[in-house]
C-alpha atoms as a PDB file:
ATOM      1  CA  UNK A   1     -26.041  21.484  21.674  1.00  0.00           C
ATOM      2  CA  UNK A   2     -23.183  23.831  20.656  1.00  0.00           C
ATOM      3  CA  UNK A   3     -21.368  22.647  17.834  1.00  0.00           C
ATOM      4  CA  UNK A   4     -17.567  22.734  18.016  1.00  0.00           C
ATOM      5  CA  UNK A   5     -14.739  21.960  15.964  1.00  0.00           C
ATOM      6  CA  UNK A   6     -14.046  18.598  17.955  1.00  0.00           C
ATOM      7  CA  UNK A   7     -17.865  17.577  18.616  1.00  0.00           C
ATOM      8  CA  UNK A   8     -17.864  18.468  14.577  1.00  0.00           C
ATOM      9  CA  UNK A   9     -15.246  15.608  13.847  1.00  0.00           C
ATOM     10  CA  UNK A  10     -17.573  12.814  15.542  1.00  0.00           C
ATOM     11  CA  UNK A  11     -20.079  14.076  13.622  1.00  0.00           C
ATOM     12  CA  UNK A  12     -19.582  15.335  10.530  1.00  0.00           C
ATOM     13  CA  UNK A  13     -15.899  14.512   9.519  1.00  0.00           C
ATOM     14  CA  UNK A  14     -16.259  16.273   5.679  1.00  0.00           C
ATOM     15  CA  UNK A  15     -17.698  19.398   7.434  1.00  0.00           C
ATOM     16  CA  UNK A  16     -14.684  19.226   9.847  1.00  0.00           C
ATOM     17  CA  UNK A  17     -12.442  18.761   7.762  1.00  0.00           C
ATOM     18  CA  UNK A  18     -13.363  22.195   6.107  1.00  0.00           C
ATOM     19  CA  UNK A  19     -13.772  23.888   8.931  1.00  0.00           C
ATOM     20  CA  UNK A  20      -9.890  23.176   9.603  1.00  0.00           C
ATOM     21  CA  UNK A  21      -8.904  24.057   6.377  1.00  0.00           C
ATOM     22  CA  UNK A  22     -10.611  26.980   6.125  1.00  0.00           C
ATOM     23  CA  UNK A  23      -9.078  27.919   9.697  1.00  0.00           C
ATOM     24  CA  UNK A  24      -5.710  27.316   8.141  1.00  0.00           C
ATOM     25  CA  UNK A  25      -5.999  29.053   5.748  1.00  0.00           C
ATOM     26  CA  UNK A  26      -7.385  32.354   7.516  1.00  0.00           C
ATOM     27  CA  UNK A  27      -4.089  31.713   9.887  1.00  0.00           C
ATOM     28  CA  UNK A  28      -7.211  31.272  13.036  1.00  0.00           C
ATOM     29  CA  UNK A  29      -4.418  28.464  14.764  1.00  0.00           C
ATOM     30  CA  UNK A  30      -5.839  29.520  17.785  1.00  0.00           C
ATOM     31  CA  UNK A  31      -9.132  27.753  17.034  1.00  0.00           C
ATOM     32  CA  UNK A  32      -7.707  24.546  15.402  1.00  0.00           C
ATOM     33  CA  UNK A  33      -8.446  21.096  16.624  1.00  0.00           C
ATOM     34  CA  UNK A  34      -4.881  20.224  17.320  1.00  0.00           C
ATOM     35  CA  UNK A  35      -5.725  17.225  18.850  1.00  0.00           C
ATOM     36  CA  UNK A  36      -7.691  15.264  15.369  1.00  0.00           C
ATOM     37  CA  UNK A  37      -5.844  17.408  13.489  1.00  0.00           C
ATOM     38  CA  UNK A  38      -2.356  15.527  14.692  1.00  0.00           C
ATOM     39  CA  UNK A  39      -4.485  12.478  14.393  1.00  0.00           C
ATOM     40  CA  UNK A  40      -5.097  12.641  11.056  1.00  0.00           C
ATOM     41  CA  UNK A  41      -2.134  13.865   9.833  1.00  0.00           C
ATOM     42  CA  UNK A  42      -0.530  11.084  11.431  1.00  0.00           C
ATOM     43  CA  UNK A  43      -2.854   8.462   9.756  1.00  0.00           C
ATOM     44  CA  UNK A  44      -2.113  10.108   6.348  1.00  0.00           C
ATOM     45  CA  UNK A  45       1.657   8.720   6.627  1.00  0.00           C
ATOM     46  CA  UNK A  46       0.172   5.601   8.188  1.00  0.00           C
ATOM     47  CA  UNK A  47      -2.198   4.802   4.938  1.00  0.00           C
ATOM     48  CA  UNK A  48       0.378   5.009   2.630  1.00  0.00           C
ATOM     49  CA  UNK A  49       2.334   2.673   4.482  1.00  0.00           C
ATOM     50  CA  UNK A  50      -0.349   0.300   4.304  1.00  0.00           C
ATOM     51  CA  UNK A  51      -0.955   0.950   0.676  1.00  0.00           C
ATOM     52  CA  UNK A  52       2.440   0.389  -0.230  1.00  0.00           C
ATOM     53  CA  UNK A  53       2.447  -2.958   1.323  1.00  0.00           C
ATOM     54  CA  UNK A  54      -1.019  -4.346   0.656  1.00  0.00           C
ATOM     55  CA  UNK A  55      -0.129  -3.747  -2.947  1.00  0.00           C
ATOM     56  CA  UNK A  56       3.173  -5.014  -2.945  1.00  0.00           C
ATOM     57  CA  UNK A  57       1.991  -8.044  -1.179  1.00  0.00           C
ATOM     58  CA  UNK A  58      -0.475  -8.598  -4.117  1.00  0.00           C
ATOM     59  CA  UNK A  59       2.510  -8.053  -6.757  1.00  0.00           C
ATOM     60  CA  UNK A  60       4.793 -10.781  -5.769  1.00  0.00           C
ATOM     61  CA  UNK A  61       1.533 -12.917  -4.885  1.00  0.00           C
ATOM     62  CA  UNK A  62       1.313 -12.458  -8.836  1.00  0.00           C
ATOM     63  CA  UNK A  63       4.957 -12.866  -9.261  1.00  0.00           C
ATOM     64  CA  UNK A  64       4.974 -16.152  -7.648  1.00  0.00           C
ATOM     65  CA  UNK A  65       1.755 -17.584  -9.474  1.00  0.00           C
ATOM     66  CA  UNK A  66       3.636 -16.168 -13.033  1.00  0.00           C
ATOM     67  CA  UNK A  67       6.278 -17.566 -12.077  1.00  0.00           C
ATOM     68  CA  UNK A  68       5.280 -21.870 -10.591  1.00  0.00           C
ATOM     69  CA  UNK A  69       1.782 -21.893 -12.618  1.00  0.00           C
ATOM     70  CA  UNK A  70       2.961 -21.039 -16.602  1.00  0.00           C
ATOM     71  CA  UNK A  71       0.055 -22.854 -17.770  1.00  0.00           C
ATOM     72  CA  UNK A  72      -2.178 -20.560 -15.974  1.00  0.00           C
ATOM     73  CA  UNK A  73      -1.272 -17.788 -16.830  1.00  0.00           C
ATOM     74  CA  UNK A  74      -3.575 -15.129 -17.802  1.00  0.00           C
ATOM     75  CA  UNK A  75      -4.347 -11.318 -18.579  1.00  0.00           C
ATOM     76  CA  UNK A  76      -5.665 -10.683 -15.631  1.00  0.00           C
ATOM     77  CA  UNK A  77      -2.542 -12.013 -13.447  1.00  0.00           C
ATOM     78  CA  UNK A  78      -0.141 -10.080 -16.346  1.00  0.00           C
ATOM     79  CA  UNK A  79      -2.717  -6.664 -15.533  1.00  0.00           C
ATOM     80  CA  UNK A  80      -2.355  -6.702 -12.125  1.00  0.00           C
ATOM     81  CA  UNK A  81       1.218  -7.267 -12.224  1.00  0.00           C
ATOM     82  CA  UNK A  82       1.368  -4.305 -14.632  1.00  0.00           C
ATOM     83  CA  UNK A  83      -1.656  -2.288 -12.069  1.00  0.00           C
ATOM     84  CA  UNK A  84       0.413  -3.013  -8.344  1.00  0.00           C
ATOM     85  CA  UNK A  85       3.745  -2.018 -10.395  1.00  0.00           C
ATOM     86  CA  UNK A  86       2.019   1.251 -11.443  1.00  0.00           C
ATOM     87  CA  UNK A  87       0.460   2.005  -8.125  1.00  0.00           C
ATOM     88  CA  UNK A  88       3.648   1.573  -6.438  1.00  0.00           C
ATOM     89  CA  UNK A  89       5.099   3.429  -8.294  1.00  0.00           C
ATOM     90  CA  UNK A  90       3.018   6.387  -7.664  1.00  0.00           C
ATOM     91  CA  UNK A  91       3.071   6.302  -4.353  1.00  0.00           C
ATOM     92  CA  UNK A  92       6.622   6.162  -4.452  1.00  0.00           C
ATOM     93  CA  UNK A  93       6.614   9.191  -6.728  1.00  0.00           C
ATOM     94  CA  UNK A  94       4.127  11.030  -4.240  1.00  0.00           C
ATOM     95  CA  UNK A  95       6.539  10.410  -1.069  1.00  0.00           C
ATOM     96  CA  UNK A  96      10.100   9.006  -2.346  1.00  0.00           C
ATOM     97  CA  UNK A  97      10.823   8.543   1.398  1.00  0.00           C
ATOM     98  CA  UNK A  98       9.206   5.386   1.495  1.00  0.00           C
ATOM     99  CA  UNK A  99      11.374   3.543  -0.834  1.00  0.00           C
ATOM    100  CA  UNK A 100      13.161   2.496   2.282  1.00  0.00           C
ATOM    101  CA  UNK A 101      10.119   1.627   3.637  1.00  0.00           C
ATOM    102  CA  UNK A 102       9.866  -0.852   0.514  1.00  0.00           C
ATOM    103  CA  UNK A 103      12.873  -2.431   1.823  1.00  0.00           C
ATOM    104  CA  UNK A 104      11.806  -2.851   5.484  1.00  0.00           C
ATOM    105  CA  UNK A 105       8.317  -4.293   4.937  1.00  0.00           C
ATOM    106  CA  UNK A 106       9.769  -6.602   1.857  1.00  0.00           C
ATOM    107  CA  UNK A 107      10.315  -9.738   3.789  1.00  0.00           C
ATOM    108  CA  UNK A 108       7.162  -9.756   5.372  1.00  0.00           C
ATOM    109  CA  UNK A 109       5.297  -9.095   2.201  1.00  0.00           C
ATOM    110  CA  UNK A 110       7.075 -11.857   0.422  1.00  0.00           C
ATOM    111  CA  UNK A 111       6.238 -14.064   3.094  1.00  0.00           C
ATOM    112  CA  UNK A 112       2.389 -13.699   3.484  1.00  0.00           C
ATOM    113  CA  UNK A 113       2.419 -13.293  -0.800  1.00  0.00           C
ATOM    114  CA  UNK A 114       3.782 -17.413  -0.256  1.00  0.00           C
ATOM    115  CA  UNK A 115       1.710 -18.157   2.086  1.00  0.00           C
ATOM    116  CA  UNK A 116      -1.404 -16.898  -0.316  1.00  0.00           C
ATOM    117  CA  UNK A 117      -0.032 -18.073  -3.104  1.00  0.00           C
ATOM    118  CA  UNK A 118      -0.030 -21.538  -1.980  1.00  0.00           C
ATOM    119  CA  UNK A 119      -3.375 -21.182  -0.531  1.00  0.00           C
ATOM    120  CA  UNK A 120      -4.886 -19.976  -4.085  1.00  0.00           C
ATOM    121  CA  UNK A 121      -2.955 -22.284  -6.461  1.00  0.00           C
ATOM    122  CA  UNK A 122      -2.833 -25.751  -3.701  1.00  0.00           C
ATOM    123  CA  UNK A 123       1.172 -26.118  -4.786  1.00  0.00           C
ATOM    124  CA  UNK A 124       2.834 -26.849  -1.478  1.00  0.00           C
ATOM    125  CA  UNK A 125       4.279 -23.954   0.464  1.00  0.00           C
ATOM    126  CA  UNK A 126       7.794 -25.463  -0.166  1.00  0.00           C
ATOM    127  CA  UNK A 127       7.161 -25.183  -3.843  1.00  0.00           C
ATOM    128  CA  UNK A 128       8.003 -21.813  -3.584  1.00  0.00           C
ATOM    129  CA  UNK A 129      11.509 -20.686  -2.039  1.00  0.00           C
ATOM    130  CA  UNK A 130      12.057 -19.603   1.797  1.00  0.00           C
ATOM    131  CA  UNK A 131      13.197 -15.879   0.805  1.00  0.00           C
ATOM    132  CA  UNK A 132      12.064 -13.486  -2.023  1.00  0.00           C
ATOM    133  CA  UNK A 133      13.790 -14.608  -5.475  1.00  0.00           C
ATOM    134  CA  UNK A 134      13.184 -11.095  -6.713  1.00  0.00           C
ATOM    135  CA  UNK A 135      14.964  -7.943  -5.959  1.00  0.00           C
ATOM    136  CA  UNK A 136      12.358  -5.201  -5.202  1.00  0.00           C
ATOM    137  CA  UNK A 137      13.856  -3.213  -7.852  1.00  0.00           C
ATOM    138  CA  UNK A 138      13.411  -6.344 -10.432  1.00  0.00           C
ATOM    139  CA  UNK A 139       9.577  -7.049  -8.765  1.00  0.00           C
ATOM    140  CA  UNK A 140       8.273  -3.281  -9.625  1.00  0.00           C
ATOM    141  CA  UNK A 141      10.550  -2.895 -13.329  1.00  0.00           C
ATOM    142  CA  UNK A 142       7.902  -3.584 -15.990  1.00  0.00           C
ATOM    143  CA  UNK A 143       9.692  -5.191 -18.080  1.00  0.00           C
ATOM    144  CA  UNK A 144      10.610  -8.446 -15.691  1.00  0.00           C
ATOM    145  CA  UNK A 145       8.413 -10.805 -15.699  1.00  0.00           C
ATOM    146  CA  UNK A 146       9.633 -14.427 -13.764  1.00  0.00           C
ATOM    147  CA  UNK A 147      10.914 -17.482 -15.990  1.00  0.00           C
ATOM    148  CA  UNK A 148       9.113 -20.529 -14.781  1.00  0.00           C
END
């Protein structure tokens, strides 16, 4: 079988992914795979996007518990607070265009982080309130932290 740069990507995606480079590099656009190339590309944007929310989903899961269980409060809720805060924030730093993609997804992620946060502490889901009580820019500052 005669190895090409798109049997290569089912097969080897590392090697691949080398071979483009290198073809990149030595301006050979001729002999790209344009077709996983665009792919991937495409899923680069797309995993950030789901990084950003998965972890801001997580954060104001943590906001929520810090915020209706004081008593059980511990270091590991106030470190990965302080963790999806500082993740974020990277990502954020990497591509600043998706701050308004903070925006857009916040509902959403405030609504599945109630949902799960009832689930993991058994309060009621009407314990906590219908829309976000933070502002996104209060939810990734470091130095808020909820009053119960």
């Amino acid at each position: 079988m005669i190895v090409t740069t798109k049997t290569l990507y089912d097969t080897d995606f590392n090697q691949w992914l080398e071979v483009q480079v290198q073809l990149l590099r030595d301006r050979q656009l001729n002999n790209l795979d344009l077709e996983n190339l665009i792919k991937e590309i495409e899923s680069l944007g797309k995993s950030d996007k789901r990084q950003l929310k998965s972890r801001l989903e997580v954060l104001l899961l943590h906001l929520l518990k810090w915020q209706y269980q004081p008593t059980q409060r511990t270091g590991s809720w106030k470190g990965t607070i302080a963790e999806q805060r500082r993740r974020i924030r990277d990502l954020l730093l990497d591509s600043p265009s998706l701050k308004s993609y903070v925006e857009t997804v916040a509902n959403a992620c405030y609504a599945d982080a109630r949902e799960q946060a009832s689930l993991e502490t058994g309060l009621s889901l009407e314990h906590c309130p219908v829309d976000c009580p933070y502002a996104i820019s209060d939810a990734l500052n470091s130095d808020f932290w909820p009053k119960p």
